[in-house]
N, C-alpha and C. Protein backbone atom coordinates (compact mmCIF):
# COMPACT_ATOMS: atom_id res chain seq x y z
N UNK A 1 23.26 70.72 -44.77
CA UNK A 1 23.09 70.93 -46.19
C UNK A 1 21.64 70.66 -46.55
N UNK A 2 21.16 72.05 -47.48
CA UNK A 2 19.66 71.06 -47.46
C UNK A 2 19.45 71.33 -49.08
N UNK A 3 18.63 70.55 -49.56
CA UNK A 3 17.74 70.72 -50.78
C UNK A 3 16.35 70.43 -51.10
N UNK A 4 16.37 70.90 -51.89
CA UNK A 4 14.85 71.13 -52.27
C UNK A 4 14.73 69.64 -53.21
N UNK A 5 13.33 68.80 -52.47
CA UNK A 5 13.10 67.98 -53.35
C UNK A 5 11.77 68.04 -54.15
N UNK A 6 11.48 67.38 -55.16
CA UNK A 6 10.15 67.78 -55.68
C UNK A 6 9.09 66.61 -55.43
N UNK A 7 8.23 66.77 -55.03
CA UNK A 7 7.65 65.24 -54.56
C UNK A 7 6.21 64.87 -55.59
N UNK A 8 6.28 63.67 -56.32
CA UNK A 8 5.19 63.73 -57.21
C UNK A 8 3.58 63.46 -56.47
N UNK A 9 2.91 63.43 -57.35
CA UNK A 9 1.66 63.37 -56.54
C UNK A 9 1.24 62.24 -56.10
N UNK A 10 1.76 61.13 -56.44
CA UNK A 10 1.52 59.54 -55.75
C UNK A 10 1.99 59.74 -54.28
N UNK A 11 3.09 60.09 -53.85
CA UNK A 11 3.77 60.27 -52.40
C UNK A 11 3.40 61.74 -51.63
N UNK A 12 2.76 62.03 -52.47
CA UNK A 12 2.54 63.99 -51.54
C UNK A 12 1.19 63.70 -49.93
N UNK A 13 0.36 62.38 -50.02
CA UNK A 13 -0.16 61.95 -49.06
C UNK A 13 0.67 61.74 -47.72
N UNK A 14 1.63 61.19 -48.07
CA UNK A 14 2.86 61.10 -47.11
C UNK A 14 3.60 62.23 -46.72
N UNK A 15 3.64 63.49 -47.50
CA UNK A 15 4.35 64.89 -47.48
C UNK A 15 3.48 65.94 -46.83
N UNK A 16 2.21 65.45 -46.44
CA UNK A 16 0.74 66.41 -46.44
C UNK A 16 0.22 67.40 -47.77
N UNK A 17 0.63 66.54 -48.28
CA UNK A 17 0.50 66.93 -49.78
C UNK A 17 1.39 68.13 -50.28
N UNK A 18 2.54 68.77 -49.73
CA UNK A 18 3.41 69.24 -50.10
C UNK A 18 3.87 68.92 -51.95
N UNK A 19 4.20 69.62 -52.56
CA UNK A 19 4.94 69.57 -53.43
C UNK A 19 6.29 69.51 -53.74
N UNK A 20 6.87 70.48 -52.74
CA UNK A 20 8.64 70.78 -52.62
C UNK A 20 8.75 70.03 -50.80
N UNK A 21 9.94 69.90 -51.10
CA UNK A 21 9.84 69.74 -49.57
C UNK A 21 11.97 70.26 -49.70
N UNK A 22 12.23 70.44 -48.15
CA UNK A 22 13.07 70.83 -47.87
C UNK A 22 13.81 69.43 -47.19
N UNK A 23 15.12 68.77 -47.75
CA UNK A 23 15.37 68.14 -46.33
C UNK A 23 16.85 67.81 -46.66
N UNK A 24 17.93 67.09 -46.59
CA UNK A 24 19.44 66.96 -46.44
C UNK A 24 19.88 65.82 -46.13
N UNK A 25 20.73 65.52 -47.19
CA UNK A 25 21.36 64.13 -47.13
C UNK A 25 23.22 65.09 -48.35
N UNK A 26 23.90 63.67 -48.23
CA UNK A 26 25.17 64.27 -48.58
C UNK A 26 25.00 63.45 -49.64
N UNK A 27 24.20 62.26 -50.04
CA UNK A 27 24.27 61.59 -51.20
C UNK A 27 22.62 61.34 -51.33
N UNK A 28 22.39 60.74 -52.38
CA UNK A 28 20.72 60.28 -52.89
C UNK A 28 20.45 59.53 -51.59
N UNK A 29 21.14 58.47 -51.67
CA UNK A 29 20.89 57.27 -50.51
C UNK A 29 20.75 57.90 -49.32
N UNK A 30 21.29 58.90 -48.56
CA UNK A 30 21.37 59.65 -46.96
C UNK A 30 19.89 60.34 -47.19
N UNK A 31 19.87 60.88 -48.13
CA UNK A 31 18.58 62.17 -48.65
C UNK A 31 17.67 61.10 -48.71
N UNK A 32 17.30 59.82 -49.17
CA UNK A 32 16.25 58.76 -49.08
C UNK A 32 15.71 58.51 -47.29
N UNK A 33 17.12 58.30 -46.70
CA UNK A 33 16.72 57.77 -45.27
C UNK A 33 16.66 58.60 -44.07
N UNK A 34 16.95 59.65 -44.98
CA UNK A 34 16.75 61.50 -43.93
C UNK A 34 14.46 61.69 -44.52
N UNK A 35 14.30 61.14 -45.60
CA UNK A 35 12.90 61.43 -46.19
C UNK A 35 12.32 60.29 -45.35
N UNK A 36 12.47 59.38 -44.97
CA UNK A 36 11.99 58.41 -44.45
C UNK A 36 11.86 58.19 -43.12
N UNK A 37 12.60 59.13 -42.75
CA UNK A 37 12.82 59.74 -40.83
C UNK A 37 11.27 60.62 -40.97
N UNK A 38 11.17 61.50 -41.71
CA UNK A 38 10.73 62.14 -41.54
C UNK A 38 9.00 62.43 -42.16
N UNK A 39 9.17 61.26 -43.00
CA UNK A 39 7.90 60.91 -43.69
C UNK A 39 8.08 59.01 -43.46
N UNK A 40 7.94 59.07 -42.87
CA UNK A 40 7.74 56.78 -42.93
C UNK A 40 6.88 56.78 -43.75
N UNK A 41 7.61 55.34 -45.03
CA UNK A 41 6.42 55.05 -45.54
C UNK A 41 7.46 55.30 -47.01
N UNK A 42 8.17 56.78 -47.65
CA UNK A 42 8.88 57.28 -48.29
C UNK A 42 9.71 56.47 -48.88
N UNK A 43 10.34 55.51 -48.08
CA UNK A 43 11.89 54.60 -48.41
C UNK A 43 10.93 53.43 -49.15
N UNK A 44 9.87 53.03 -48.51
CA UNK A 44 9.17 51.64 -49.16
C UNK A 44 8.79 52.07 -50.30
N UNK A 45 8.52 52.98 -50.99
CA UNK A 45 7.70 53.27 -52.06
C UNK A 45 8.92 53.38 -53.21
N UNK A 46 10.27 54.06 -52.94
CA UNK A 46 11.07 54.39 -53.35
C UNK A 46 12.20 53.49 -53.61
N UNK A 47 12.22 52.29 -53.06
CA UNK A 47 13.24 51.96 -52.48
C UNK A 47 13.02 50.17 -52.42
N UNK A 48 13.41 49.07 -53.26
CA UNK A 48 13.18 47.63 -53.22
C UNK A 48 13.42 47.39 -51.70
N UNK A 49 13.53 45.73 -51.71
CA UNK A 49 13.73 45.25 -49.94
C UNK A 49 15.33 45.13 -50.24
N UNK A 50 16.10 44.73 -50.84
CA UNK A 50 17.20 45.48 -51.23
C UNK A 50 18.24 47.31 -50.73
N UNK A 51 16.94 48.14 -50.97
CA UNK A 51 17.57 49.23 -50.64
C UNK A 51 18.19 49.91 -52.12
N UNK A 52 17.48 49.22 -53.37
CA UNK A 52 17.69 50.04 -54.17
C UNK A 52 16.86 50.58 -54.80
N UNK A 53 16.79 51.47 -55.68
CA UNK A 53 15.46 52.52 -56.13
C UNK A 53 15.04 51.53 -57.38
N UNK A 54 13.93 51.74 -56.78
CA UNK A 54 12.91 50.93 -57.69
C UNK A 54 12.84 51.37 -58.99
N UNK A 55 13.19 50.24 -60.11
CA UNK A 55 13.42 50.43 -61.64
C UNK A 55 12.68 51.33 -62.16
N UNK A 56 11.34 51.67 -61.78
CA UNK A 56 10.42 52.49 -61.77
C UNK A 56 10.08 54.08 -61.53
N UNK A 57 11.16 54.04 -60.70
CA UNK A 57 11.29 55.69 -60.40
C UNK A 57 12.42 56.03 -60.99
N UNK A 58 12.46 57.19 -61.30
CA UNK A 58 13.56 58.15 -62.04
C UNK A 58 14.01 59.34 -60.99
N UNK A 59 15.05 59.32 -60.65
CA UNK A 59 15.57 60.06 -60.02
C UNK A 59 16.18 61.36 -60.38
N UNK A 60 16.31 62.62 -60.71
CA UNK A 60 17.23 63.61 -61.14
C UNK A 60 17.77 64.86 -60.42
N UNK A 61 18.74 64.90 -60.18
CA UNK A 61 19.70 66.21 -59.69
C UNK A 61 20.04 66.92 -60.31
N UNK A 62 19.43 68.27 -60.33
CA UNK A 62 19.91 69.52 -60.68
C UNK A 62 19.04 68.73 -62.41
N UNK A 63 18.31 68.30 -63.03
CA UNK A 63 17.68 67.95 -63.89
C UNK A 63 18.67 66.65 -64.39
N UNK A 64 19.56 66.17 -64.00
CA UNK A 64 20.58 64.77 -64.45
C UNK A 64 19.77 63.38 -63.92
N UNK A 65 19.71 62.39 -64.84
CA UNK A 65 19.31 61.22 -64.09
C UNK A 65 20.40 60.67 -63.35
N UNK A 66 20.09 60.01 -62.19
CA UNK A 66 21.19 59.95 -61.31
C UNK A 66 21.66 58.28 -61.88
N UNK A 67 20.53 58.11 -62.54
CA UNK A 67 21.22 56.11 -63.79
C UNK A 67 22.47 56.99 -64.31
N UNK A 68 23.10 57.84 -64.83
CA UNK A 68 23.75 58.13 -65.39
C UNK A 68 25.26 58.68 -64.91
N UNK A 69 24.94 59.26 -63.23
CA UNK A 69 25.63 59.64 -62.61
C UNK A 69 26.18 58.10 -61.73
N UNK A 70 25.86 58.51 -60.56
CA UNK A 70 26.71 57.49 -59.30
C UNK A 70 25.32 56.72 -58.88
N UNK A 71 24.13 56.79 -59.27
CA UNK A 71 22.86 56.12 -58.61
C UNK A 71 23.37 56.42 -57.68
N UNK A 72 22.57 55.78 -56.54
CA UNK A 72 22.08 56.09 -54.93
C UNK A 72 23.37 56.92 -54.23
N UNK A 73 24.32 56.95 -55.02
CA UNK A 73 25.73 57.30 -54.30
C UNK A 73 26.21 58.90 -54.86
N UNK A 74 24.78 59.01 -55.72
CA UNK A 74 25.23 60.32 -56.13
C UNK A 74 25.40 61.53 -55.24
N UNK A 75 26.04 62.53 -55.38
CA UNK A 75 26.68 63.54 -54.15
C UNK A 75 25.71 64.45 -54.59
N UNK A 76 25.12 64.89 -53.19
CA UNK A 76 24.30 66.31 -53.52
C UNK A 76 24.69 67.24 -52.42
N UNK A 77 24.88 68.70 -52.90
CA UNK A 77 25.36 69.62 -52.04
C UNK A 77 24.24 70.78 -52.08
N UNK A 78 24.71 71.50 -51.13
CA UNK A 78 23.62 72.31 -50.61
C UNK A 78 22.89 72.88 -51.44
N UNK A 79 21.59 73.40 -51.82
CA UNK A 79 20.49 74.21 -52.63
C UNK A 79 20.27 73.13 -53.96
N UNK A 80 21.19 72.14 -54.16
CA UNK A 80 20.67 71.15 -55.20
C UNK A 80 18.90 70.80 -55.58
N UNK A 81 18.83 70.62 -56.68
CA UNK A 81 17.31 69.96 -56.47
C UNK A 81 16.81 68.65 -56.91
N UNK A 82 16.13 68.17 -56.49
CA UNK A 82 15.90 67.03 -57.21
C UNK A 82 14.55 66.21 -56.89
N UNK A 83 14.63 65.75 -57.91
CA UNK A 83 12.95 65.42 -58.61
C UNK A 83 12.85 63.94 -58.57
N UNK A 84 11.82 63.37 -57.84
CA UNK A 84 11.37 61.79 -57.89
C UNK A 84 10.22 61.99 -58.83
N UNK A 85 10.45 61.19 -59.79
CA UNK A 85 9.51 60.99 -61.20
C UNK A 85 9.06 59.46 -61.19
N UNK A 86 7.74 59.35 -60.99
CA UNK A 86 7.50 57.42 -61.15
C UNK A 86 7.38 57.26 -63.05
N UNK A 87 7.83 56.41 -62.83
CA UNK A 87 7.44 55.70 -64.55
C UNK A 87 6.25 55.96 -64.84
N UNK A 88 5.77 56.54 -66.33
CA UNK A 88 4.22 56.36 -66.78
C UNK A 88 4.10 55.22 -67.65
N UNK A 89 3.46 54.21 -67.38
CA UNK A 89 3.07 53.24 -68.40
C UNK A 89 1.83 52.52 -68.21
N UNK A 90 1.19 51.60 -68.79
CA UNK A 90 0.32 50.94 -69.00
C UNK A 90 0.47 49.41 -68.45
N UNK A 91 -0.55 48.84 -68.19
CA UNK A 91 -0.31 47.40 -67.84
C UNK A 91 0.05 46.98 -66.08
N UNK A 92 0.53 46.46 -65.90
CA UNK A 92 0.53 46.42 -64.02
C UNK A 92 1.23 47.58 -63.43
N UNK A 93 0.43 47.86 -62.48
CA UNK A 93 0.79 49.00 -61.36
C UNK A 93 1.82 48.14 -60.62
N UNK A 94 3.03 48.70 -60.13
CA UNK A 94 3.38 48.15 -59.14
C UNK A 94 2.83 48.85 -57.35
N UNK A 95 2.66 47.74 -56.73
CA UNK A 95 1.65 48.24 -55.42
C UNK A 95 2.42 49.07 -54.44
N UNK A 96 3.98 48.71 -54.61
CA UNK A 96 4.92 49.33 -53.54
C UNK A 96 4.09 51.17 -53.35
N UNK A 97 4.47 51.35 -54.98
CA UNK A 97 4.68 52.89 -55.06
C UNK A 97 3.47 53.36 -54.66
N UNK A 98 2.51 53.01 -54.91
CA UNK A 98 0.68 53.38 -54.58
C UNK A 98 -0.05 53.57 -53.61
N UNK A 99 1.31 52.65 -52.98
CA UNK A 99 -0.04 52.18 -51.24
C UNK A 99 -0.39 53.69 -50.71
């Protein structure tokens, strides 16, 4: 199963600066550690020491925030898309997402 993800420009260093990328997981969480096979580096930026998505990023399928759906457990099926969005704000950077 694959989908199209959209990768913002903080992480596209890690993508070779790709924009879309192609890759397959059956839920958010599989699709995180299938991106992280394949880009290291992806899961830390994305992802607390926990293993959950950092308060900071916004996740969406098919344009849905996945806070709204199942988070990390949300189901994605084939040609789905979905978009990693970091928070815009002011005041401390967090370093995870930047490095």
């Amino acid at each position: 199963m694959s989908v199209k993800v959209r990768i913002p420009a903080p992480l596209r260093k890690l993508t070779e600066n790709k924009t879309e990328i192609e890759a397959n997981g059956k839920t958010v969480q599989e699709l995180i550690e299938n991106l992280e096979k394949k880009f290291p580096g992806m899961k830390d930026r994305l992802c607390d020491e926990t293993g959950k998505i950092r308060r900071f990023i916004n996740i969406y399928v098919n344009e849905q925030d996945i806070r709204f759906l199942e988070n990390e457990n949300t189901k994605l099926k084939d040609g789905d898309e979905v978009s990693i969005i970091p928070a815009i704000a002011g005041g401390r950077k967090d370093s995870a997402f930047l490095k």
